[in-house]
N, C-alpha and C. Protein backbone atom coordinates (compact mmCIF):
# COMPACT_ATOMS: atom_id res chain seq x y z
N UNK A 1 24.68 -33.70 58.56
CA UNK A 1 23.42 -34.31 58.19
C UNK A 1 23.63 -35.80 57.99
N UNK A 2 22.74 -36.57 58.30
CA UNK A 2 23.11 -37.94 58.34
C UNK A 2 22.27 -37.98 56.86
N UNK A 3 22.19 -39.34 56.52
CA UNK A 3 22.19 -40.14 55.16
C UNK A 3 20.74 -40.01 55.35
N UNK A 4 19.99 -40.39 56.26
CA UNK A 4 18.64 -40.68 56.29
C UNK A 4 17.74 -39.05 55.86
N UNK A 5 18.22 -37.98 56.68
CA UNK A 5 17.66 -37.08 56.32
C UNK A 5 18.34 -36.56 54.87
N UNK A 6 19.35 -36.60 54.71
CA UNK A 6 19.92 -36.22 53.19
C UNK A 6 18.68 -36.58 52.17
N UNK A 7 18.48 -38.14 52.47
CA UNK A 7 17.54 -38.92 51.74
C UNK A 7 16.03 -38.37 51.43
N UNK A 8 15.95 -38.03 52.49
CA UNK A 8 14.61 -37.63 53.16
C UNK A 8 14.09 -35.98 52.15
N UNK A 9 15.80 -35.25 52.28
CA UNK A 9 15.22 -33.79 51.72
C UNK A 9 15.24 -34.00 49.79
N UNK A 10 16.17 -34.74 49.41
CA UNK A 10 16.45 -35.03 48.54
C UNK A 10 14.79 -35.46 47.60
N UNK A 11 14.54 -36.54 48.11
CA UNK A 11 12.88 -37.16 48.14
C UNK A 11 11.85 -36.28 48.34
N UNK A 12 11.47 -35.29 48.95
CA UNK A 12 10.91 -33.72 49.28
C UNK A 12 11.11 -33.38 48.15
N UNK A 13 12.57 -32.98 47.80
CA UNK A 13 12.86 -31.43 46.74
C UNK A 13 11.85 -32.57 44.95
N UNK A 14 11.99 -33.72 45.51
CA UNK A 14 11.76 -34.30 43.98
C UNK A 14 10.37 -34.98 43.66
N UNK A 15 9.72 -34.55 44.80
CA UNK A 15 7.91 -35.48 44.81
C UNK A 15 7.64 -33.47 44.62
N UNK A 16 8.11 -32.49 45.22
CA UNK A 16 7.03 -31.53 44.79
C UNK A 16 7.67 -30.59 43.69
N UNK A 17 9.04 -31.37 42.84
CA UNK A 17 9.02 -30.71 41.91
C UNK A 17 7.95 -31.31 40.90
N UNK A 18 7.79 -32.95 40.61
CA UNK A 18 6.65 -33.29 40.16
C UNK A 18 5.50 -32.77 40.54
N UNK A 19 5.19 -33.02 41.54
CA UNK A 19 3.66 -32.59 42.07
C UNK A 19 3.71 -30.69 41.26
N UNK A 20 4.32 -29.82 41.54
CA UNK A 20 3.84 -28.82 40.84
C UNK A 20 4.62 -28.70 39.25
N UNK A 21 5.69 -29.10 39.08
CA UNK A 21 5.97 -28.99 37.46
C UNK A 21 5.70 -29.73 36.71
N UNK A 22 5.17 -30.99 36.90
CA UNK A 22 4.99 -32.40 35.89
C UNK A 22 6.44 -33.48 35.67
N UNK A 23 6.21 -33.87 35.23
CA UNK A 23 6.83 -35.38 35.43
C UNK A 23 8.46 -34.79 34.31
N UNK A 24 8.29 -33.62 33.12
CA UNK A 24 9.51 -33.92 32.69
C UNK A 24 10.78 -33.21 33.74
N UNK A 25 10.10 -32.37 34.33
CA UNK A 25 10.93 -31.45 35.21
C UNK A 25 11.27 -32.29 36.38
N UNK A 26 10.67 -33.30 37.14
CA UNK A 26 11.43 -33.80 37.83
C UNK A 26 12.28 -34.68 37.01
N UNK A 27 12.21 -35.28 36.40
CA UNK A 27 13.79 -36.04 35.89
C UNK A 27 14.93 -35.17 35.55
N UNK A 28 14.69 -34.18 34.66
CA UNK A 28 15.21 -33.06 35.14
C UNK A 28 16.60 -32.46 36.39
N UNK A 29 15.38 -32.70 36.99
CA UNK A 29 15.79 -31.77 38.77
C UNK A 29 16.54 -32.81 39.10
N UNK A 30 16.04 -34.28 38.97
CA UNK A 30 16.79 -35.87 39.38
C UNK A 30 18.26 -35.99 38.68
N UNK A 31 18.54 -35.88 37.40
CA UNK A 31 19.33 -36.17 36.60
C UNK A 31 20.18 -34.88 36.96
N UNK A 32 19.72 -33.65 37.70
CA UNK A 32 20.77 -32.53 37.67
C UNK A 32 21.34 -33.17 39.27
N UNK A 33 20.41 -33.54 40.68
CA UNK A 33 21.12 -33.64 41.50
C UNK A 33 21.85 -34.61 41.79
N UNK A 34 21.87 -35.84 40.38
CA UNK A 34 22.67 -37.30 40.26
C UNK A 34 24.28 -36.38 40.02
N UNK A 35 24.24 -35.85 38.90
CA UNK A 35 25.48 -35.04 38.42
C UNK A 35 25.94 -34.27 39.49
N UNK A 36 25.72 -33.39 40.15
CA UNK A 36 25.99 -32.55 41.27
C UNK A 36 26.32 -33.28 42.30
N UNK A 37 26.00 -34.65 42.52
CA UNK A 37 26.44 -35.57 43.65
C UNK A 37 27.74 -36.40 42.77
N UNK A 38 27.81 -36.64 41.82
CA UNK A 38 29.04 -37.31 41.07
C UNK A 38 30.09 -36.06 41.44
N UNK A 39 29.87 -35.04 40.63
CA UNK A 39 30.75 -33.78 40.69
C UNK A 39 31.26 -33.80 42.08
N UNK A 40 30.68 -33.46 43.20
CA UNK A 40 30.79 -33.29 44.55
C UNK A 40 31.90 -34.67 45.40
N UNK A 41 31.41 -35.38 44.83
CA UNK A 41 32.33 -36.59 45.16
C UNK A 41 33.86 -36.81 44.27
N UNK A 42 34.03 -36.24 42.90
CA UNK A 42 35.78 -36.27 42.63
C UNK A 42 36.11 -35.53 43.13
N UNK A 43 35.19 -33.90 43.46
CA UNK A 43 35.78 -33.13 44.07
C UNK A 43 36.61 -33.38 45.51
N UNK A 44 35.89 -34.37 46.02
CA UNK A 44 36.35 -34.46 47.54
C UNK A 44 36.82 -36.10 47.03
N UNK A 45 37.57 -36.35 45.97
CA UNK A 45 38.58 -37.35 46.63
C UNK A 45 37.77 -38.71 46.82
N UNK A 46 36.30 -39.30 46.84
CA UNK A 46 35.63 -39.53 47.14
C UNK A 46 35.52 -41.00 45.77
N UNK A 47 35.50 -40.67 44.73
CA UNK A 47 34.93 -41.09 43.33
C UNK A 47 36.14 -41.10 42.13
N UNK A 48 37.13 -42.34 42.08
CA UNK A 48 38.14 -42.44 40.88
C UNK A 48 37.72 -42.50 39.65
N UNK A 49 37.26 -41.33 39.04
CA UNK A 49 37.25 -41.13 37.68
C UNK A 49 38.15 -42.47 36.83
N UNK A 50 39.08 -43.06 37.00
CA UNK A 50 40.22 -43.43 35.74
C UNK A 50 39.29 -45.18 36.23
N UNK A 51 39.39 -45.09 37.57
CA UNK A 51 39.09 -46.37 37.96
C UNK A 51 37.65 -46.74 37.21
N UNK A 52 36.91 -46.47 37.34
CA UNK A 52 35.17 -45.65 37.31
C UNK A 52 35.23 -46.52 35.18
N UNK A 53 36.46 -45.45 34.66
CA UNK A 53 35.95 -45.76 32.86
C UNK A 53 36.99 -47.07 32.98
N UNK A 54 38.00 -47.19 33.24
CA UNK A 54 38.53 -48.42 33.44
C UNK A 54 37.49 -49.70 33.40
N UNK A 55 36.40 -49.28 34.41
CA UNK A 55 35.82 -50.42 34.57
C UNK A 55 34.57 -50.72 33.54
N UNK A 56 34.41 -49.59 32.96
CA UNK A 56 33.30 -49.71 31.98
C UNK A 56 33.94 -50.37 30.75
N UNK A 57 35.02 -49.67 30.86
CA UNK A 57 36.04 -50.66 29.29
C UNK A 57 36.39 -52.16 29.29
N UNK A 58 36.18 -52.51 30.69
CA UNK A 58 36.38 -53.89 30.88
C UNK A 58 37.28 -54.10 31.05
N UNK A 59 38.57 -53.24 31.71
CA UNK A 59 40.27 -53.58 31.67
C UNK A 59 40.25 -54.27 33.19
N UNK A 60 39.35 -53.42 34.10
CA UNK A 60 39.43 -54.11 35.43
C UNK A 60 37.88 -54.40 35.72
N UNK A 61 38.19 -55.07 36.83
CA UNK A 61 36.65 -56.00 37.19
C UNK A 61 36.48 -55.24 38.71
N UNK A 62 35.30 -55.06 39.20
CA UNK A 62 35.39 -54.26 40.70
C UNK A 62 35.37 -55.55 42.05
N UNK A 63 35.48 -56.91 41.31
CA UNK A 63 35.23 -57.78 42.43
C UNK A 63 37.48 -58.04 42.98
């Protein structure tokens, strides 16, 4: 699947969870498939966790 349609179903699953559940359930559904895409990415090697809080602590800079 390319990026555009990823985008595309992603945007779908989250205009008609609003449209039929209301507005708290899509943040919800948003905030679960943000996590599930973080998760999915250390899994595959993808996303350095150490690097990631490193940089929030201010020890390294990403430039």
């Amino acid at each position: 699947m390319t990026t555009s349609v990823t985008g595309a179903a992603v945007g779908t699953v989250l205009a008609l969870t609003w449209v039929a559940l209301g507005f708290w359930a899509f943040v919800l559904v948003a905030v679960a498939m943000f996590i599930g895409a973080a998760v999915g990415r250390i899994i595959d090697g993808r996303l350095d966790v150490r690097a990631l809080a490193d940089a929030f602590r201010g020890r390294r800079s990403s430039s």
